[in-house]
C-alpha atoms as a PDB file:
ATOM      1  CA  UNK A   1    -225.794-192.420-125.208  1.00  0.00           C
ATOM      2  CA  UNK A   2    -229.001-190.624-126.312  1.00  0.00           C
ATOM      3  CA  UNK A   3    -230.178-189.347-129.423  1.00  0.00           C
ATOM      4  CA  UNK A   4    -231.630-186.012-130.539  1.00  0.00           C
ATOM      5  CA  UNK A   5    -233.597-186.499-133.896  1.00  0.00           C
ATOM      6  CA  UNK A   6    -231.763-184.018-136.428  1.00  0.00           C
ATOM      7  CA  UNK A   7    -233.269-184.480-139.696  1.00  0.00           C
ATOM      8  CA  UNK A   8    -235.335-186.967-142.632  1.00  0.00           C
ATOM      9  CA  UNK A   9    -234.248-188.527-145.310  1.00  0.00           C
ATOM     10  CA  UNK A  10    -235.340-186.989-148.530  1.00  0.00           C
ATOM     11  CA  UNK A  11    -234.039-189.271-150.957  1.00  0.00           C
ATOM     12  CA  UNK A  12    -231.721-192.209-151.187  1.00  0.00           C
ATOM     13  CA  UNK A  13    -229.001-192.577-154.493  1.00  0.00           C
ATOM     14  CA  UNK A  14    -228.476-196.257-154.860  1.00  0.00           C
ATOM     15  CA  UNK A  15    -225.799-196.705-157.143  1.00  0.00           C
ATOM     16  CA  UNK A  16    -223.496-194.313-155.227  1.00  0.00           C
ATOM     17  CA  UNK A  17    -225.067-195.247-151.835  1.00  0.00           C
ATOM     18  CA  UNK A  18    -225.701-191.384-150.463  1.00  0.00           C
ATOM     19  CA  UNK A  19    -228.522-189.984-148.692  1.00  0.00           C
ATOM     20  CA  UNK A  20    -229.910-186.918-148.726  1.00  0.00           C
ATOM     21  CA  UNK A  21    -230.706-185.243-145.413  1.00  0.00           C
ATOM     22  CA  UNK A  22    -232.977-182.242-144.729  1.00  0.00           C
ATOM     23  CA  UNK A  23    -231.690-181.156-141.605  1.00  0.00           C
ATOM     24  CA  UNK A  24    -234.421-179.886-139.479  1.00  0.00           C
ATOM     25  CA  UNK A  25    -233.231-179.487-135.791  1.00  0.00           C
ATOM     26  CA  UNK A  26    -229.873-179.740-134.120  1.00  0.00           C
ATOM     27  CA  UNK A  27    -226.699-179.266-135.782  1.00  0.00           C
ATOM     28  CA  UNK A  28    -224.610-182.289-137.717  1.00  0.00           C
ATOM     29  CA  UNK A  29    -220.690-182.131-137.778  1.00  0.00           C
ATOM     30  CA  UNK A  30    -218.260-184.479-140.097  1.00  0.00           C
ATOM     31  CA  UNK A  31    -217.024-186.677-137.170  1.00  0.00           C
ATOM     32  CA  UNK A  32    -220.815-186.950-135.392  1.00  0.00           C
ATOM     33  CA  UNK A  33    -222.456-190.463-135.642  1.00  0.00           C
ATOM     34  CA  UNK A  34    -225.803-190.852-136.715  1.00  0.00           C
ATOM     35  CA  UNK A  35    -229.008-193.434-136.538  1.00  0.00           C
ATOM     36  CA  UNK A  36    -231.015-193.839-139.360  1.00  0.00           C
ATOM     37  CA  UNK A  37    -234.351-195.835-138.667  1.00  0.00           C
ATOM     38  CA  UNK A  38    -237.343-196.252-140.492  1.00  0.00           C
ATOM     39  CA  UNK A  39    -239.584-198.903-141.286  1.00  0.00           C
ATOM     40  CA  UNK A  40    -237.213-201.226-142.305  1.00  0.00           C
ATOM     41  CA  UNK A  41    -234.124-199.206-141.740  1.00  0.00           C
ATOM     42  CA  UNK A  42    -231.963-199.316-138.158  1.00  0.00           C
ATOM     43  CA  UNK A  43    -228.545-198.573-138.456  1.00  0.00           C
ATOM     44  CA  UNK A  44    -225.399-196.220-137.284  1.00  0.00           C
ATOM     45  CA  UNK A  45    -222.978-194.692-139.304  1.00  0.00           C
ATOM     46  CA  UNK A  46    -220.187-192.350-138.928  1.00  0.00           C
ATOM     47  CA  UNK A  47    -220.369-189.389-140.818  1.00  0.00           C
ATOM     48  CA  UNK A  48    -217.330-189.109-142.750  1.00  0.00           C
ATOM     49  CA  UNK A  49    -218.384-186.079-145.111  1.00  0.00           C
ATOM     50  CA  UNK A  50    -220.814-184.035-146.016  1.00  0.00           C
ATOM     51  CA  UNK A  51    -221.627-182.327-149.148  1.00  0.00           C
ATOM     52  CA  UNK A  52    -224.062-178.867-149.801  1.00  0.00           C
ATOM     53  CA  UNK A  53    -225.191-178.673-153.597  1.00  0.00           C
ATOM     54  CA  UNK A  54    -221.636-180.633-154.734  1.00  0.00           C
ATOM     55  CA  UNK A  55    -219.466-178.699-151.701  1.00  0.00           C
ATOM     56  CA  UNK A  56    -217.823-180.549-149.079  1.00  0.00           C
ATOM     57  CA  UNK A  57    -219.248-179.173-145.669  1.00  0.00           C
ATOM     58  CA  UNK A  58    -217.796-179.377-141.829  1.00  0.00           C
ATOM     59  CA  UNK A  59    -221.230-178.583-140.915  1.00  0.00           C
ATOM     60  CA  UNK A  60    -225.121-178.167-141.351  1.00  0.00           C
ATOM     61  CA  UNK A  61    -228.049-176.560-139.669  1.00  0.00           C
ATOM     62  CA  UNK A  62    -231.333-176.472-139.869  1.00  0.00           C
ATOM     63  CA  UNK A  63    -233.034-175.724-143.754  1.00  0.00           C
ATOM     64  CA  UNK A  64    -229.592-177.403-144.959  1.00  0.00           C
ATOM     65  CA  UNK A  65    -230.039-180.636-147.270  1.00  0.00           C
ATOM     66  CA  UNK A  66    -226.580-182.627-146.985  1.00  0.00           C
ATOM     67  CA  UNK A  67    -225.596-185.780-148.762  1.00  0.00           C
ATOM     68  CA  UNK A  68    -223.727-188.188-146.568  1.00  0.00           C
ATOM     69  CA  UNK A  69    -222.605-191.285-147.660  1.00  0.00           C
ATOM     70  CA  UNK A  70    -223.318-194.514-146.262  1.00  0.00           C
ATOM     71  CA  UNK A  71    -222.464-198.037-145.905  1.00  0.00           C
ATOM     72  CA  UNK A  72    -226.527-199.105-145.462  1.00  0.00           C
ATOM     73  CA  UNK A  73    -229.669-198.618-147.582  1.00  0.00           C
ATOM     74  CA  UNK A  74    -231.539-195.849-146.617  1.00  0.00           C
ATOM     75  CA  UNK A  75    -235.075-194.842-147.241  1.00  0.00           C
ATOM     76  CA  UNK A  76    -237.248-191.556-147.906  1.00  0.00           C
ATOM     77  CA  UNK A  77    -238.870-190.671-144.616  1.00  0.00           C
ATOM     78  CA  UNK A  78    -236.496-192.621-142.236  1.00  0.00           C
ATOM     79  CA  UNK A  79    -235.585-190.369-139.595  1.00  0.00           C
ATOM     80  CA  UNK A  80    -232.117-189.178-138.320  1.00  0.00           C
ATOM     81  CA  UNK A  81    -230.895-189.050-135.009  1.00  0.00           C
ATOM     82  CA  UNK A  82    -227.859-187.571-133.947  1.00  0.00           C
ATOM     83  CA  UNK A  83    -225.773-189.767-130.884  1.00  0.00           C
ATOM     84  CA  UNK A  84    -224.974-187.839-128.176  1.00  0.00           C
ATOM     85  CA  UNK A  85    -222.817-188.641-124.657  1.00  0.00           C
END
């Protein structure tokens, strides 16, 4: 598998454990899985759903800012890499 870097984390909502994603290159799908590392971040998650200002999304491009929920603590800055066959 290799990975095409899609996006940075902007912020990280602990109690709820979502991320927010600025996506900057590449194009992110409900379904896709993802690797978020960082400084002390490295993990994989499948994204299960995505959410737009509160609206459940199939799908984001670049200049969109999704929240994606995840199992791991993110960080701000930690990059995003898409995994692709």
């Amino acid at each position: 598998m290799s990975e095409q870097e899609i996006g940075v984390v902007t912020h990280y909502f602990n109690h709820i454990h979502v991320m927010t994603v600025n996506i900057t290159d590449g194009e992110l799908s409900v379904g896709d899985t993802i690797h978020v590392k960082g400084h002390t971040s490295d993990f994989t998650a499948t994204v299960k759903s995505m959410e737009v200002e509160h609206k459940h999304v199939d799908k984001a491009g670049p200049g969109d800012s999704v929240g994606i929920k995840v199992e791991e603590h993110a960080r701000e800055h930690d990059k995003v890499y898409k995994l692709t066959e």
